[in-house]
Protein backbone atom coordinates (compact mmCIF):
# COMPACT_ATOMS: atom_id res chain seq x y z
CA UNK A 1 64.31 65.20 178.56
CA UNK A 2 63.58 68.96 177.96
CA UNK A 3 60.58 70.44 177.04
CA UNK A 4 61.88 71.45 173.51
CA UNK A 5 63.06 68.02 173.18
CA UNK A 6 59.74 66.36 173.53
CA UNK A 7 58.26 69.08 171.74
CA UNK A 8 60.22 68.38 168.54
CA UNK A 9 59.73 64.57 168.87
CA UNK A 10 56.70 62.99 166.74
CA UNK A 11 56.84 59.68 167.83
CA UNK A 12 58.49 56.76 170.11
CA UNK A 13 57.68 53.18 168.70
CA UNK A 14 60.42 50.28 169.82
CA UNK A 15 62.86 52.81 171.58
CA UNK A 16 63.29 54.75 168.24
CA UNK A 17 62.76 58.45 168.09
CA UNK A 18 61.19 59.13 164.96
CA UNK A 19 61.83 63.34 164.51
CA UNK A 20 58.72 65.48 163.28
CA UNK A 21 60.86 66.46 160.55
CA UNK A 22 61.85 63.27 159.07
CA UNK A 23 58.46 61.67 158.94
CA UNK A 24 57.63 65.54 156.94
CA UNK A 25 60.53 64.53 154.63
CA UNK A 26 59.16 60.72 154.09
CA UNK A 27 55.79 62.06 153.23
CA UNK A 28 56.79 64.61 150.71
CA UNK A 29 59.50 62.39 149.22
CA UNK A 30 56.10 60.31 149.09
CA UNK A 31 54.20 62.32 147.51
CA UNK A 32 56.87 63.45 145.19
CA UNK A 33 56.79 59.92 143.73
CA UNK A 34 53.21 59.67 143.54
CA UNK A 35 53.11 62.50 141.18
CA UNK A 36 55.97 61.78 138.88
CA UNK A 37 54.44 58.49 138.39
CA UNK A 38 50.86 60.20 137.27
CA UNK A 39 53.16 62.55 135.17
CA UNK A 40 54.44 59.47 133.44
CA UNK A 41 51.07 57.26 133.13
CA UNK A 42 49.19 60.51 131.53
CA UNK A 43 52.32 61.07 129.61
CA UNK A 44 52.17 57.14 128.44
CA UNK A 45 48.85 57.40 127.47
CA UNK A 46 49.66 59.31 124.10
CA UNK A 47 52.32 57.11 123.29
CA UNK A 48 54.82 60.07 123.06
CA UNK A 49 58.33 59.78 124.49
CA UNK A 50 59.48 62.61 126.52
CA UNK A 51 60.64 65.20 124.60
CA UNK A 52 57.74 64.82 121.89
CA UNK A 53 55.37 65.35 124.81
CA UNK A 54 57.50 68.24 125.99
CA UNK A 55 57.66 70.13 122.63
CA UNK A 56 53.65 69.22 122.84
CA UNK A 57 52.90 71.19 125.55
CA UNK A 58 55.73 73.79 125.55
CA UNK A 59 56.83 72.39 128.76
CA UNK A 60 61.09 72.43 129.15
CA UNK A 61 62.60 68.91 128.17
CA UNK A 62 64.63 69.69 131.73
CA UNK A 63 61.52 70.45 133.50
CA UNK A 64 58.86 67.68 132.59
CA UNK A 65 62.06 65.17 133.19
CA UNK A 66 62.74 66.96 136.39
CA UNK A 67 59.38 66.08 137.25
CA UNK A 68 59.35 62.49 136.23
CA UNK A 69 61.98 61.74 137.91
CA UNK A 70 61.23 63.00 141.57
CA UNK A 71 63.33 65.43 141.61
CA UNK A 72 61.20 68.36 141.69
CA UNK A 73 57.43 68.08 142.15
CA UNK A 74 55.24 69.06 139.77
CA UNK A 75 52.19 71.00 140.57
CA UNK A 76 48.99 69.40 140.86
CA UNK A 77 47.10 72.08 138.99
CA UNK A 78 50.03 71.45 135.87
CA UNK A 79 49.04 67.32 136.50
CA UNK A 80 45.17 68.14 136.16
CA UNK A 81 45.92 70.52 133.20
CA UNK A 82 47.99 68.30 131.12
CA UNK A 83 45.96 65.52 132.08
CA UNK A 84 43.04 67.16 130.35
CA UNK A 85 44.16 68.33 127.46
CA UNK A 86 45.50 64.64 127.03
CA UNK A 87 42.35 63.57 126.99
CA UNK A 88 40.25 66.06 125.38
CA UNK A 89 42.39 65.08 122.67
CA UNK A 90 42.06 61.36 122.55
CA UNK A 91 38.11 62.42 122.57
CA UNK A 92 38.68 64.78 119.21
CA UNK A 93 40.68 61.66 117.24
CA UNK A 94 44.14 63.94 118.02
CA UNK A 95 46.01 61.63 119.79
């Protein structure tokens, strides 16, 4: 093998070449996931379907479902935000 072939290979478990670049792909698919679904269980906890939530926080329909689904991540300082304003108003008897 070359040098810039073993330099571009992560891993070899059980004669499979695992690529640096696919195991970078897994864990931000990964962590794509893990988002949307804190997106949706914040989201659940006001009882509001999508696009009430969305017109809530003047947040695109397109966006926050973009989100939800995976298919674009959503930022973690957006996911802290939203998730206090949810619930600094369950505290206040808003929600």
């Amino acid at each position: 093998m070359k040098k810039k072939e073993l330099k571009d290979l992560e891993f070899i478990a059980n004669g499979v070449l695992i690529e640096n670049e696919s195991i970078e792909r897994m864990e931000s698919d990964r962590r794509k996931r893990l988002l949307a679904a804190s997106f949706v269980a914040v989201r659940n906890m006001t009882g509001m379907n999508r696009k009430e939530f969305a017109e809530w926080l003047a947040i695109p329909y397109r966006t926050m479902q973009d989100w939800e689904l995976g298919t674009s991540q959503v930022p973690e300082y957006v996911l802290r935000l939203v998730a206090y304003k949810v619930l600094m108003e369950k505290e206040r008897g808003n929600l």
